[in-house]
C-alpha atoms as a PDB file:
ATOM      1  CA  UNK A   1       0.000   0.000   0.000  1.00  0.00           C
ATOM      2  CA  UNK A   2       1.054   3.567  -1.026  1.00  0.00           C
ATOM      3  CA  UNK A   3       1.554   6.172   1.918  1.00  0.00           C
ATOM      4  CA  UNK A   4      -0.441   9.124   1.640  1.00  0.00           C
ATOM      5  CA  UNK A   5       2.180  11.534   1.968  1.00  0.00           C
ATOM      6  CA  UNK A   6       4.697   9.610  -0.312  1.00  0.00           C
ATOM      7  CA  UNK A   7       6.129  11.794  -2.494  1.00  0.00           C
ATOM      8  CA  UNK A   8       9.150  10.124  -4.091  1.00  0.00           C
ATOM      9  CA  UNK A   9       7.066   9.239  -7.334  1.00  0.00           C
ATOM     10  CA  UNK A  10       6.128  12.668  -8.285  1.00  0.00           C
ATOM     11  CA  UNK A  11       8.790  13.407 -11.627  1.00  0.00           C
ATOM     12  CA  UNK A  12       7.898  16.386 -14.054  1.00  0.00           C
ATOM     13  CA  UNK A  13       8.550  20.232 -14.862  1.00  0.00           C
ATOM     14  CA  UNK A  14       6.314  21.780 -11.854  1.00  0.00           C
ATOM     15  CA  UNK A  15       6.776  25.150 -13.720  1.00  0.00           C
ATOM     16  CA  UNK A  16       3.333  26.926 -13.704  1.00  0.00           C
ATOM     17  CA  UNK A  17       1.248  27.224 -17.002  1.00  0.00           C
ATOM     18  CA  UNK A  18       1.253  30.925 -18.437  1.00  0.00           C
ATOM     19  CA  UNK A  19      -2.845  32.183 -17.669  1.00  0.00           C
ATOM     20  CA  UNK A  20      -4.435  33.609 -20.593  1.00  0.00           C
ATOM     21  CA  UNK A  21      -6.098  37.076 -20.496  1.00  0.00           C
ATOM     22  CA  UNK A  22     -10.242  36.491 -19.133  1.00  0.00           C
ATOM     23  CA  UNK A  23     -12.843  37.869 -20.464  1.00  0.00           C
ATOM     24  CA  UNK A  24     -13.879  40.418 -17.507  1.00  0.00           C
ATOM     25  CA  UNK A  25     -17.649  40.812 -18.496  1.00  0.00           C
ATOM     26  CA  UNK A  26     -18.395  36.740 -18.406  1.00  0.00           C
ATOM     27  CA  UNK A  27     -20.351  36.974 -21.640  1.00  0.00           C
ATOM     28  CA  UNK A  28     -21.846  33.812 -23.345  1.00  0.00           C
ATOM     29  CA  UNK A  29     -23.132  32.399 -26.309  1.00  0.00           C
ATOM     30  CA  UNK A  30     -25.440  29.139 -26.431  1.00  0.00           C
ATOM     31  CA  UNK A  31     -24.305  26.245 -28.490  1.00  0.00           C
ATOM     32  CA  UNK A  32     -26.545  25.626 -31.625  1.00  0.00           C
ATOM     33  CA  UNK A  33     -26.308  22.861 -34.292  1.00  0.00           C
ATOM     34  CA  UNK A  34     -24.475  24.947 -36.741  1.00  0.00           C
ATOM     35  CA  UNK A  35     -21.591  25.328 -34.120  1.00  0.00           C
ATOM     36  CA  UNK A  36     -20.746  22.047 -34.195  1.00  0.00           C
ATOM     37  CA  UNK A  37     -22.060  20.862 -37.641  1.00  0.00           C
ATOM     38  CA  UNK A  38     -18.562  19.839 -39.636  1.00  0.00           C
ATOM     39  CA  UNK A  39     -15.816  19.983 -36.466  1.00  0.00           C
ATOM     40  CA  UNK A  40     -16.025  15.588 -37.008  1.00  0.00           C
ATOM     41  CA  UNK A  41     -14.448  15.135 -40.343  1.00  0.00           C
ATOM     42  CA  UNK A  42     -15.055  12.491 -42.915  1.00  0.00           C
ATOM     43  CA  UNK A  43     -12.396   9.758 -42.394  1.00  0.00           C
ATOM     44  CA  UNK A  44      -9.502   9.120 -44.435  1.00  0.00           C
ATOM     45  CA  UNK A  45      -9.504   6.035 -46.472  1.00  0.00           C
ATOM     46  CA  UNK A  46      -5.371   5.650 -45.843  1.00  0.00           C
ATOM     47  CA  UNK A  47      -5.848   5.309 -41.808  1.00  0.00           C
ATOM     48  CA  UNK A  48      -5.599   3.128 -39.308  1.00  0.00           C
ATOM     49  CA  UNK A  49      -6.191   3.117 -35.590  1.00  0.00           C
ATOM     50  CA  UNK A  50      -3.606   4.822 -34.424  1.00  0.00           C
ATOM     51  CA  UNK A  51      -5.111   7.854 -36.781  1.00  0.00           C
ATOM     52  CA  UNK A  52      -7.709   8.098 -34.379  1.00  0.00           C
ATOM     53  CA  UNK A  53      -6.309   8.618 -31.352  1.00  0.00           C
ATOM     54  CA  UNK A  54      -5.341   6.517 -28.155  1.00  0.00           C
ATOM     55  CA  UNK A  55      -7.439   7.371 -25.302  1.00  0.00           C
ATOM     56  CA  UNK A  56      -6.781   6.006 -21.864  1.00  0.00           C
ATOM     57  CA  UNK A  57      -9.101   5.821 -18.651  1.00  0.00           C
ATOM     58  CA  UNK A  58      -8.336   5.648 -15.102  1.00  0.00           C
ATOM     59  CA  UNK A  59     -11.623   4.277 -14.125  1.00  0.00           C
ATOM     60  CA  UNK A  60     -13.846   2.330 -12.060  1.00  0.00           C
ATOM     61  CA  UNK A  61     -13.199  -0.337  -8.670  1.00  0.00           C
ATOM     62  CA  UNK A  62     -15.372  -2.536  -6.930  1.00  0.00           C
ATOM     63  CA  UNK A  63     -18.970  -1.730  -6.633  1.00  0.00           C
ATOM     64  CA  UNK A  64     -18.317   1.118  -9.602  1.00  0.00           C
ATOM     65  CA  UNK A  65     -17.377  -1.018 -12.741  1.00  0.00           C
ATOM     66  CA  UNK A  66     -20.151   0.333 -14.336  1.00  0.00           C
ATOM     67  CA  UNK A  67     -18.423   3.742 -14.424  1.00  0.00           C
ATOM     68  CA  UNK A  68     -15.457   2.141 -16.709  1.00  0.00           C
ATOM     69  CA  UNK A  69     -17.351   0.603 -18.875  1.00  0.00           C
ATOM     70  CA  UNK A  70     -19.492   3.703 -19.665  1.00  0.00           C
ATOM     71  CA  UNK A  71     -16.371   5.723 -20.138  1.00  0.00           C
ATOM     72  CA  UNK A  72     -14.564   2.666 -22.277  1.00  0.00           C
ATOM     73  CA  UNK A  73     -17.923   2.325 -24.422  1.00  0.00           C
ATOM     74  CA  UNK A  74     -18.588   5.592 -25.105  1.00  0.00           C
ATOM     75  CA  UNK A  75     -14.943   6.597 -26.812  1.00  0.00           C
ATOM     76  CA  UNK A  76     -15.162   3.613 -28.616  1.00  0.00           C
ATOM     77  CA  UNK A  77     -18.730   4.540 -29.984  1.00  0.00           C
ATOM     78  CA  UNK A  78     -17.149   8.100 -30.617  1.00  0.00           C
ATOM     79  CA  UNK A  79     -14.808   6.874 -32.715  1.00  0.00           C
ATOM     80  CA  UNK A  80     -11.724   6.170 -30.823  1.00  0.00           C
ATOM     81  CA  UNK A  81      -9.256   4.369 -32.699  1.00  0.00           C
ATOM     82  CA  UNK A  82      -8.097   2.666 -29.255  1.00  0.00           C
ATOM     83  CA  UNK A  83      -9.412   2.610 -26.027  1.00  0.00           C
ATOM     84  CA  UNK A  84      -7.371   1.748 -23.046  1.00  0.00           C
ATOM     85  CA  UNK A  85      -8.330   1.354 -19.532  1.00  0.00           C
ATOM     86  CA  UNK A  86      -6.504   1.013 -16.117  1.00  0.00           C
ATOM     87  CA  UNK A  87      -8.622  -0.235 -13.495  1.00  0.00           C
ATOM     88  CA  UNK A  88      -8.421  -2.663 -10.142  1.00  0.00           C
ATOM     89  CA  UNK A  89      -8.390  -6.254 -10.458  1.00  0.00           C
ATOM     90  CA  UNK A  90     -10.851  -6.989  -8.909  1.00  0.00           C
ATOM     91  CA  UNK A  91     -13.344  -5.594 -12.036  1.00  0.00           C
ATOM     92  CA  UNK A  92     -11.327  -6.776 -14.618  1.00  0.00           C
ATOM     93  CA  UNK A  93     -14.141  -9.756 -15.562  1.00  0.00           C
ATOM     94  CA  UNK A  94     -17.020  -7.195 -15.755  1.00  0.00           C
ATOM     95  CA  UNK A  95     -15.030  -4.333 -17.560  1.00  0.00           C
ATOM     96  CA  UNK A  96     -13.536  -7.280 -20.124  1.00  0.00           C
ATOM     97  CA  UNK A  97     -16.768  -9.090 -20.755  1.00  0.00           C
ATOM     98  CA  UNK A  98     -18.930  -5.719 -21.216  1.00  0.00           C
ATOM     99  CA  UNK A  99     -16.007  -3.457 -23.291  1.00  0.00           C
ATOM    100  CA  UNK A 100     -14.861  -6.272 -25.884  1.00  0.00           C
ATOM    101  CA  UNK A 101     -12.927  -3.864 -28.256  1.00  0.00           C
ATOM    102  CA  UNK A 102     -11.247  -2.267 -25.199  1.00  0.00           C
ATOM    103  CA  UNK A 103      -7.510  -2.895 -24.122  1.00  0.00           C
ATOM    104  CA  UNK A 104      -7.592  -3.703 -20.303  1.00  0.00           C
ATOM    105  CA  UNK A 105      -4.790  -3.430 -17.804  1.00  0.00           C
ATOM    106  CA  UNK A 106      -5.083  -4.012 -14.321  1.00  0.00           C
ATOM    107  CA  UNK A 107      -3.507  -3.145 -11.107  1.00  0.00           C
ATOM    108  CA  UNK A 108      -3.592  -4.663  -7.572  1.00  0.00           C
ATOM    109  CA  UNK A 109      -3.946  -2.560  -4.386  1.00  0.00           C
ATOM    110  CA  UNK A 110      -1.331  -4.053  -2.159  1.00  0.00           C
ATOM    111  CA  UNK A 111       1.499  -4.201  -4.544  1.00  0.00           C
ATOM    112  CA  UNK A 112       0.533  -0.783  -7.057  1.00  0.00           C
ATOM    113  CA  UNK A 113       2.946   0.617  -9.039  1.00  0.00           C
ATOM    114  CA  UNK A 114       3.483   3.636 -10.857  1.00  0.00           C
ATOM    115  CA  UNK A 115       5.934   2.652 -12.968  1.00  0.00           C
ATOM    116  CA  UNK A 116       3.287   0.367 -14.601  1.00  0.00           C
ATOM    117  CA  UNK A 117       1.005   3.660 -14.641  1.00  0.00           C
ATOM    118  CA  UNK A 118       3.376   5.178 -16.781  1.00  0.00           C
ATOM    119  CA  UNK A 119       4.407   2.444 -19.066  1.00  0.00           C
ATOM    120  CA  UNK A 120       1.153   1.574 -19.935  1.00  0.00           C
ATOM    121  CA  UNK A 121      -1.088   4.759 -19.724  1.00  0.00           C
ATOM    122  CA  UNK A 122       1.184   8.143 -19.521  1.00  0.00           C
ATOM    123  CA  UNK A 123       4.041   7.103 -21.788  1.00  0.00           C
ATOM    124  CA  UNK A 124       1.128   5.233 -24.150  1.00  0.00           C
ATOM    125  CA  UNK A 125      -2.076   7.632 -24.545  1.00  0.00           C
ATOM    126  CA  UNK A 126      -2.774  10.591 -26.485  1.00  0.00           C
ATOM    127  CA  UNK A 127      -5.114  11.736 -23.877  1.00  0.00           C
ATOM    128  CA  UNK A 128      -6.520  10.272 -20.355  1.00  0.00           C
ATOM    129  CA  UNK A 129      -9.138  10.703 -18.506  1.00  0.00           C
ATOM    130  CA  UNK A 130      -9.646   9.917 -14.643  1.00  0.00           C
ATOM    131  CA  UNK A 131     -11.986   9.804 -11.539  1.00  0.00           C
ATOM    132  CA  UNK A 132     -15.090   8.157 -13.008  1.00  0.00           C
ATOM    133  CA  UNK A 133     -15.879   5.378 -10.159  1.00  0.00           C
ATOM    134  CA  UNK A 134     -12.478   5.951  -8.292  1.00  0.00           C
ATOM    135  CA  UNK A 135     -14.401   6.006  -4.868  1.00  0.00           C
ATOM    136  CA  UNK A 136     -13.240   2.549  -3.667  1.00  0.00           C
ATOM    137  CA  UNK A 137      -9.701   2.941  -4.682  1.00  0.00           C
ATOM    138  CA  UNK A 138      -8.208   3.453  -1.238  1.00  0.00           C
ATOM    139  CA  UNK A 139      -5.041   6.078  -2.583  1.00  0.00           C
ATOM    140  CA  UNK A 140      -6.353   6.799  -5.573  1.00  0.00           C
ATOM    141  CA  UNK A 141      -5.476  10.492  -4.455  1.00  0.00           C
ATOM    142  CA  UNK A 142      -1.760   9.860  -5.265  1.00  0.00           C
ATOM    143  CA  UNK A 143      -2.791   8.344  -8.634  1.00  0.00           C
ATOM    144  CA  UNK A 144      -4.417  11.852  -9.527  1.00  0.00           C
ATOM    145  CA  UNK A 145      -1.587  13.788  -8.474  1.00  0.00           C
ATOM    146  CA  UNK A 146       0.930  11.504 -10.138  1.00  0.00           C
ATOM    147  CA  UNK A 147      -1.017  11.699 -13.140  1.00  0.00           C
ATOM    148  CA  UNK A 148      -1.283  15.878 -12.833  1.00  0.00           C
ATOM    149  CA  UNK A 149       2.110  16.241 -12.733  1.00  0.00           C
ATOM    150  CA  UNK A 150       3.692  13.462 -14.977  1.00  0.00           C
ATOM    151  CA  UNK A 151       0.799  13.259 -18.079  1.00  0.00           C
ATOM    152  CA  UNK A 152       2.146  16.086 -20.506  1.00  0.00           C
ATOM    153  CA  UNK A 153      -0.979  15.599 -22.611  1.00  0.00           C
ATOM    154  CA  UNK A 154      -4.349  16.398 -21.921  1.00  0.00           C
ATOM    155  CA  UNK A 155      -6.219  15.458 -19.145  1.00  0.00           C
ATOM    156  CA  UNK A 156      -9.904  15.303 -18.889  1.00  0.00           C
ATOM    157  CA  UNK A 157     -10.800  14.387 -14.747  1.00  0.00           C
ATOM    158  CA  UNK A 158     -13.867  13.831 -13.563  1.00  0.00           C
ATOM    159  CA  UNK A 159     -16.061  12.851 -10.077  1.00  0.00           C
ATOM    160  CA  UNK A 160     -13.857  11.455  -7.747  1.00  0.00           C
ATOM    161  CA  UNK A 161     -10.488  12.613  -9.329  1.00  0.00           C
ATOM    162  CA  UNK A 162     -12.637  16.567  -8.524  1.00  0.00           C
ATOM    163  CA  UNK A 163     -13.338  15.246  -5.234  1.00  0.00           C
ATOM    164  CA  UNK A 164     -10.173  14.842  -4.336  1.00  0.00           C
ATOM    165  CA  UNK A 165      -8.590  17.642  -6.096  1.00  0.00           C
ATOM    166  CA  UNK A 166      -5.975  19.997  -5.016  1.00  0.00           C
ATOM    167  CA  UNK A 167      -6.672  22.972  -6.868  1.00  0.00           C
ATOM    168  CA  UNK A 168      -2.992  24.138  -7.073  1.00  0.00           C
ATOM    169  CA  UNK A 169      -1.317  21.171  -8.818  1.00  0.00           C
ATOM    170  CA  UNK A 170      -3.529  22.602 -11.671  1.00  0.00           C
ATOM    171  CA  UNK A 171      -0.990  24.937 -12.658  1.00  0.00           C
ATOM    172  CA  UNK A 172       1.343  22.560 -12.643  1.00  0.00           C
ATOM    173  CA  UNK A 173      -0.202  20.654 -15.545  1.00  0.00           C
ATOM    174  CA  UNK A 174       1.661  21.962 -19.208  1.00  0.00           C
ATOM    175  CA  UNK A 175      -1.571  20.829 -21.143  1.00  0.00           C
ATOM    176  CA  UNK A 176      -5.038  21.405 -21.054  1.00  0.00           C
ATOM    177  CA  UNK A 177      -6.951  20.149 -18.463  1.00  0.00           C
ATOM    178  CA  UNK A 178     -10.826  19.387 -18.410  1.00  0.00           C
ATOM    179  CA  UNK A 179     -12.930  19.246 -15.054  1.00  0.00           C
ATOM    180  CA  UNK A 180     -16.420  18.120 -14.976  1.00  0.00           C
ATOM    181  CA  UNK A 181     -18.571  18.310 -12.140  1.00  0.00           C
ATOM    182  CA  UNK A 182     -21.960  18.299 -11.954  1.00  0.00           C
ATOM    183  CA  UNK A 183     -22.946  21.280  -9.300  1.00  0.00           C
ATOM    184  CA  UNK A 184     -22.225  19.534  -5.925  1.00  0.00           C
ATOM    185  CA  UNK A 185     -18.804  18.901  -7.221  1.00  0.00           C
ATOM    186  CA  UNK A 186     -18.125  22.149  -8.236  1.00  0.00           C
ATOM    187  CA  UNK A 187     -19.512  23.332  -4.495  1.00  0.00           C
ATOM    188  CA  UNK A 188     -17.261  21.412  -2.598  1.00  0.00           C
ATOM    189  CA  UNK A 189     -14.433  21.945  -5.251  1.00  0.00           C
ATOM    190  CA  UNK A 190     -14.765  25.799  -4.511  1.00  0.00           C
ATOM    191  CA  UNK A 191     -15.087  24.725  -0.752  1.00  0.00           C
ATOM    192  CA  UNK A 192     -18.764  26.347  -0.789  1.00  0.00           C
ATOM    193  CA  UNK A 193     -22.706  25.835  -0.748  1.00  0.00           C
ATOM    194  CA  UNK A 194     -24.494  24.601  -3.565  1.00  0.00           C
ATOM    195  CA  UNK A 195     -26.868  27.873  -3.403  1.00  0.00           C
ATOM    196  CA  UNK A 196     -23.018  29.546  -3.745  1.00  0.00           C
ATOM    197  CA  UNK A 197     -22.941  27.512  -7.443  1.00  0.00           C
ATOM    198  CA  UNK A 198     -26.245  28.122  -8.627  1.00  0.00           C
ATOM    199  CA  UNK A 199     -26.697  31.797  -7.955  1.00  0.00           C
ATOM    200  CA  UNK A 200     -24.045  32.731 -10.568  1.00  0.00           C
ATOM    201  CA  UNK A 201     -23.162  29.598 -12.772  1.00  0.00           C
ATOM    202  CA  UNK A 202     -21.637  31.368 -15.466  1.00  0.00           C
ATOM    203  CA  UNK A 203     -19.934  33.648 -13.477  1.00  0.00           C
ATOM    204  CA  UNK A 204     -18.205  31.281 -10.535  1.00  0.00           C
ATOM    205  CA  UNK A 205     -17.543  28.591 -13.520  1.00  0.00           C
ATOM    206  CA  UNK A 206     -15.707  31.097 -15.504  1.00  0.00           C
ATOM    207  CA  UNK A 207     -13.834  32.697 -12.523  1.00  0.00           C
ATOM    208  CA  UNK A 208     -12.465  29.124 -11.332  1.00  0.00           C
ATOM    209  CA  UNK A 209     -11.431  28.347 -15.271  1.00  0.00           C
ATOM    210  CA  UNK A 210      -9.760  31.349 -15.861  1.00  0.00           C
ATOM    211  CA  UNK A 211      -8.274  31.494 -12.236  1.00  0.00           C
ATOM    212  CA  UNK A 212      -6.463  27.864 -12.702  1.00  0.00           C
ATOM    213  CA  UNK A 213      -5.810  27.752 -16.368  1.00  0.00           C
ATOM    214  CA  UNK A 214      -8.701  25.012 -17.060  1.00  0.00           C
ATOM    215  CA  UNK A 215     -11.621  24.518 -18.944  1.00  0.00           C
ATOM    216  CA  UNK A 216     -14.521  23.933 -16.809  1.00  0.00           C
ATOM    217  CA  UNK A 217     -17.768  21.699 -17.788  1.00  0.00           C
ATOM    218  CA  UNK A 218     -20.567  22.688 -15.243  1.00  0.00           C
ATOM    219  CA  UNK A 219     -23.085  19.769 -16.063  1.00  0.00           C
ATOM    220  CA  UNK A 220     -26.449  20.240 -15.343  1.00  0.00           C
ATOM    221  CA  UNK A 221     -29.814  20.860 -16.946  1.00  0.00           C
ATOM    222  CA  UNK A 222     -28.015  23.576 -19.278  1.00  0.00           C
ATOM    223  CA  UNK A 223     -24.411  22.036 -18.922  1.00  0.00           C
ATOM    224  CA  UNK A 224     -21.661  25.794 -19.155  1.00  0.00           C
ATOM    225  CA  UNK A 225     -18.423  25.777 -20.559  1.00  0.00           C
ATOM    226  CA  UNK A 226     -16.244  27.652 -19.632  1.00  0.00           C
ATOM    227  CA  UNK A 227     -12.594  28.149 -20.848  1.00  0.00           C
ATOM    228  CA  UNK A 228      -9.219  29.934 -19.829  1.00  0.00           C
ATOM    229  CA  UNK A 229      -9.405  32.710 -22.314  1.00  0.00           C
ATOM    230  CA  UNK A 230     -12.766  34.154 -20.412  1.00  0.00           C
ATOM    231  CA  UNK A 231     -15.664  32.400 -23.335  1.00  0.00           C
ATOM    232  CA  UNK A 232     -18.157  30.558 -21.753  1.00  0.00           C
ATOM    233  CA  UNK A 233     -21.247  28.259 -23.541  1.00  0.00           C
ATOM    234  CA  UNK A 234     -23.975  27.017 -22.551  1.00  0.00           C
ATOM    235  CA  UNK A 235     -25.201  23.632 -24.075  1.00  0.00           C
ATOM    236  CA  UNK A 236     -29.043  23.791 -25.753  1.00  0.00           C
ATOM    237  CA  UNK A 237     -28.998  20.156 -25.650  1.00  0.00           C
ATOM    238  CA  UNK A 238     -30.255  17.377 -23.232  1.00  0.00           C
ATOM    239  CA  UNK A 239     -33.517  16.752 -21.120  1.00  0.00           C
ATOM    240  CA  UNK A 240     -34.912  15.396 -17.615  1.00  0.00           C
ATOM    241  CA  UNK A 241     -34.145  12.038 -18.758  1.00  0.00           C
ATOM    242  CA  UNK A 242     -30.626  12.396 -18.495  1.00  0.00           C
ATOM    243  CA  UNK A 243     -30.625  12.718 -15.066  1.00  0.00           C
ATOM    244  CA  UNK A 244     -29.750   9.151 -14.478  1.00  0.00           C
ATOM    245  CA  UNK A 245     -26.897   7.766 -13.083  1.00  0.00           C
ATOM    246  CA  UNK A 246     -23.881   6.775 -15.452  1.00  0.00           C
ATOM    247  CA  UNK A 247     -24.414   9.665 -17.909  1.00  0.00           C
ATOM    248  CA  UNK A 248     -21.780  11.960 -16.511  1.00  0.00           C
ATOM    249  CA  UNK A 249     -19.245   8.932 -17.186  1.00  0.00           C
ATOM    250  CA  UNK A 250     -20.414   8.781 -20.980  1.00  0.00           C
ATOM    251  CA  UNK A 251     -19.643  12.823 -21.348  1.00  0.00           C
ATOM    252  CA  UNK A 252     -16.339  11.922 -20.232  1.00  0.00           C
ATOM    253  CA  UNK A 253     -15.775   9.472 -22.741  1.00  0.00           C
ATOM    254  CA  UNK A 254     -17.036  11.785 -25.100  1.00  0.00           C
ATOM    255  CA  UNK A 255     -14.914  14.685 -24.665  1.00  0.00           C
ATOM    256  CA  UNK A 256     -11.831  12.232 -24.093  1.00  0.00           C
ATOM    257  CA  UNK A 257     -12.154  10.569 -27.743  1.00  0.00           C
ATOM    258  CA  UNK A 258     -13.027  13.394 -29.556  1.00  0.00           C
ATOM    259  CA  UNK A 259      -9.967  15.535 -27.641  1.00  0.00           C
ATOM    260  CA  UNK A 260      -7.779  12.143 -28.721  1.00  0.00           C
ATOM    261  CA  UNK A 261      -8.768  12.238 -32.105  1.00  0.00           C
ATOM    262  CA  UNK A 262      -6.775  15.419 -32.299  1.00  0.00           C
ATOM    263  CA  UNK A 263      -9.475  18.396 -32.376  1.00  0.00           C
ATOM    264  CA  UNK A 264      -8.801  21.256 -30.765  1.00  0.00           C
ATOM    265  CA  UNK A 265      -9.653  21.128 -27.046  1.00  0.00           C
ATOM    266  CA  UNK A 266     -12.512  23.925 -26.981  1.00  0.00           C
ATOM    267  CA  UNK A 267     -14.046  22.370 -30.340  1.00  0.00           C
ATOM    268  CA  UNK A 268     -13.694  19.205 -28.595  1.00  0.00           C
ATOM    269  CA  UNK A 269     -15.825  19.694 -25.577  1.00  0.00           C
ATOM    270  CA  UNK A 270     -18.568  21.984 -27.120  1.00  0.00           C
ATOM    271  CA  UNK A 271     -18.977  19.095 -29.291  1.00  0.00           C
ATOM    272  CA  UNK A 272     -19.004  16.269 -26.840  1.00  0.00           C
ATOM    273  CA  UNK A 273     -21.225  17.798 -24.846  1.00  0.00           C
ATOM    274  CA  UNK A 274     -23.736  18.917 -27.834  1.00  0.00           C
ATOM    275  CA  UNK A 275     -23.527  15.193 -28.679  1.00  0.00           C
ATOM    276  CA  UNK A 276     -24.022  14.203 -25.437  1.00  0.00           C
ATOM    277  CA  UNK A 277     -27.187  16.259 -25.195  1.00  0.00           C
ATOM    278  CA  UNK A 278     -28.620  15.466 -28.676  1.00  0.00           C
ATOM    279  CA  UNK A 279     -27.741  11.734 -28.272  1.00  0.00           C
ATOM    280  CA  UNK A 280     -30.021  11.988 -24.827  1.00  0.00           C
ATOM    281  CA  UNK A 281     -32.973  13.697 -26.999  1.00  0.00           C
ATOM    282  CA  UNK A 282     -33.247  11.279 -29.880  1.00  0.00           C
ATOM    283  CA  UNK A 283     -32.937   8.865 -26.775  1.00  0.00           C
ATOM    284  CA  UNK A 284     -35.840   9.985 -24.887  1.00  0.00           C
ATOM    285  CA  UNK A 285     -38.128  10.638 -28.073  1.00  0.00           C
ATOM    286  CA  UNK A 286     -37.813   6.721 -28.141  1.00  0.00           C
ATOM    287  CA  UNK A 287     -37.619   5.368 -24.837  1.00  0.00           C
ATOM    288  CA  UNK A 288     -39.030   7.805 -22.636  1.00  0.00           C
ATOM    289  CA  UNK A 289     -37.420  10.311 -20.499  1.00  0.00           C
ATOM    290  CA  UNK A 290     -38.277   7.641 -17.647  1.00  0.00           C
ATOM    291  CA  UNK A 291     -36.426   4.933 -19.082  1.00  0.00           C
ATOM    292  CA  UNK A 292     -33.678   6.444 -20.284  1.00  0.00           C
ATOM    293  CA  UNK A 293     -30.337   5.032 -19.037  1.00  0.00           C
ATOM    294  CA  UNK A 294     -27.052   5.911 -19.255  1.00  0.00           C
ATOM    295  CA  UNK A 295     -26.416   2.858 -21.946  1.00  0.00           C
ATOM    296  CA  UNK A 296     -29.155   4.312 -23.783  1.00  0.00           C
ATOM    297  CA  UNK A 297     -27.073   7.914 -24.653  1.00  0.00           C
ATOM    298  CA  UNK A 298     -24.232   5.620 -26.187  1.00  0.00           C
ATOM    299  CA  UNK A 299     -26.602   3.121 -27.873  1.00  0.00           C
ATOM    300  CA  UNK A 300     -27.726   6.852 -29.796  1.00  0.00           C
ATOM    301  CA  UNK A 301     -24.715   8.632 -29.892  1.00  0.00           C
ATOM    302  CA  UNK A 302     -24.389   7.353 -34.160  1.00  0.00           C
ATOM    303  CA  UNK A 303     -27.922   8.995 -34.615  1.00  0.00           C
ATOM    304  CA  UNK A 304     -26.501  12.059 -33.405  1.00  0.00           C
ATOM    305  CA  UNK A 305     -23.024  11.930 -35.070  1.00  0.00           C
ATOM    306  CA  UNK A 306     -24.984  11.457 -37.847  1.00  0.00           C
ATOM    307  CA  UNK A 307     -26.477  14.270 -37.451  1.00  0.00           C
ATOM    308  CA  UNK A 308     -24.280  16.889 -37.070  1.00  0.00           C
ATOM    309  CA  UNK A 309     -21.798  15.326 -39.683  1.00  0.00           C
END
């Protein structure tokens, strides 16, 4: 077992990221079809996998396989030319048998090692992605700052890896870095209420991006993003349905394989999270906005690709 204050791992430049100018008056523009119509381009008939990025995920332990599998599926469906997770042991059978086109590496709690980590995920991906159904990994805390300040590529963290967050190791990160928390998240991220949050979303979502150099996704009914350079959007996308559990783990895997794919970070998330959205509406227009699962948004995320392609 890892120490909690072990600190011999940590490698990397720690030099702090230069901040970008914000945008004082917090404006915003909503996110419409013909923003993201044409950012997915047709494929190349000379490619291969490796054309199409290799996205890695830090996901999932026991009780929370679930959360690995939605992240794994969902990169895949977006067109991921590989899709690479490292997860516990101990849900290797479920995340193997339920993500067959997925590469799977496991690790063991009492004997973890980080050279491993970066063999098979740092020195290996194009872009990772971390915290979805971490809660059961007893130090996962040192795997998020390990991965902060050794990944040089970027780094999409979500739920438990914001949990468990240090907000200054942010600028120690070279690359973009993409947070999303739904609002409770963000509230105890910014060590506040969740009235604090909600008063203001655009305002305290741009203030913390532009403050630590990230770009933020605020998900909720009308999911902001906001970015370093002071723009902030706000998603038109998405319904009631959607509030299910699992569906913050397929954004994730969303945003991760498009940013792997090599589009530009911003274009990268507006889109995800569009597709996200319009993936949960042609969703619910078939099974309900009772019934809709988290399963369901990937099952229709090619009706919506299709669409905006």
């Amino acid at each position: 077992m890892i120490a909690e204050n072990s600190d011999n791992y940590i490698l990397g430049n720690t030099d702090e990221i230069p901040k970008l100018e914000p945008n004082k008056d917090k404006s915003f523009c909503s996110i419409q079809l013909d923003d993201v119509r044409g950012i997915l381009k047709k494929r190349e008939r000379n490619s291969h996998k490796g054309t199409y990025g290799k996205a890695g995920f830090v996901s999932g332990s026991k009780g929370m396989a679930g959360a690995a599998v939605l992240n794994l599926n969902a990169a895949l469906r977006c067109g991921s030319g590989l899709v690479k997770a490292f997860i516990p042991d101990e849900i290797y059978p479920v995340v193997e048998s339920m993500s067959l086109e997925s590469v799977t590496c496991t690790y063991n709690e009492s004997n973890f090692s980080f050279e491993k980590l970066q063999n098979e995920i740092v020195d290996y991906c194009d872009v990772v992605a971390t915290g979805s159904g971490c809660t059961n990994v007893s130090f996962y805390g040192n795997i998020l700052k390990y991965l902060l300040i050794n990944f040089t590529k970027p780094l999409v963290i979500d739920a438990e890896g914001i949990n468990q967050l240090n907000p200054e190791l942010l600028k120690r990160h070279r690359q973009p870095v993409v947070l999303t928390p739904h609002h409770g998240e963000m509230a105890r991220l910014l060590k506040k209420g969740i009235d604090y949050v909600e008063t203001d979303i655009v305002r305290r979502s741009s203030d913390f991006s532009c403050e630590y150099n990230v770009f933020l996704v605020l998900k909720g009914p009308r999911t902001v993003i906001a970015c370093p350079d002071g723009e902030v959007y706000v998603n038109t996308t998405g319904n009631p349905g959607m509030a299910t559990a699992g569906s913050g783990d397929v954004l994730t895997g969303i945003i991760t394989s498009l940013i792997g794919q090599g589009i530009e970070v911003k274009k990268a998330i507006i889109t995800g999270v569009y597709l996200h959205g319009l993936a949960g509406d042609i969703g619910a227009k078939y099974k309900g906005e009772y019934s809709l699962v988290a399963g369901d948004i990937i099952d229709f995320l090619t009706d919506a690709i299709n669409k905006i392609s």
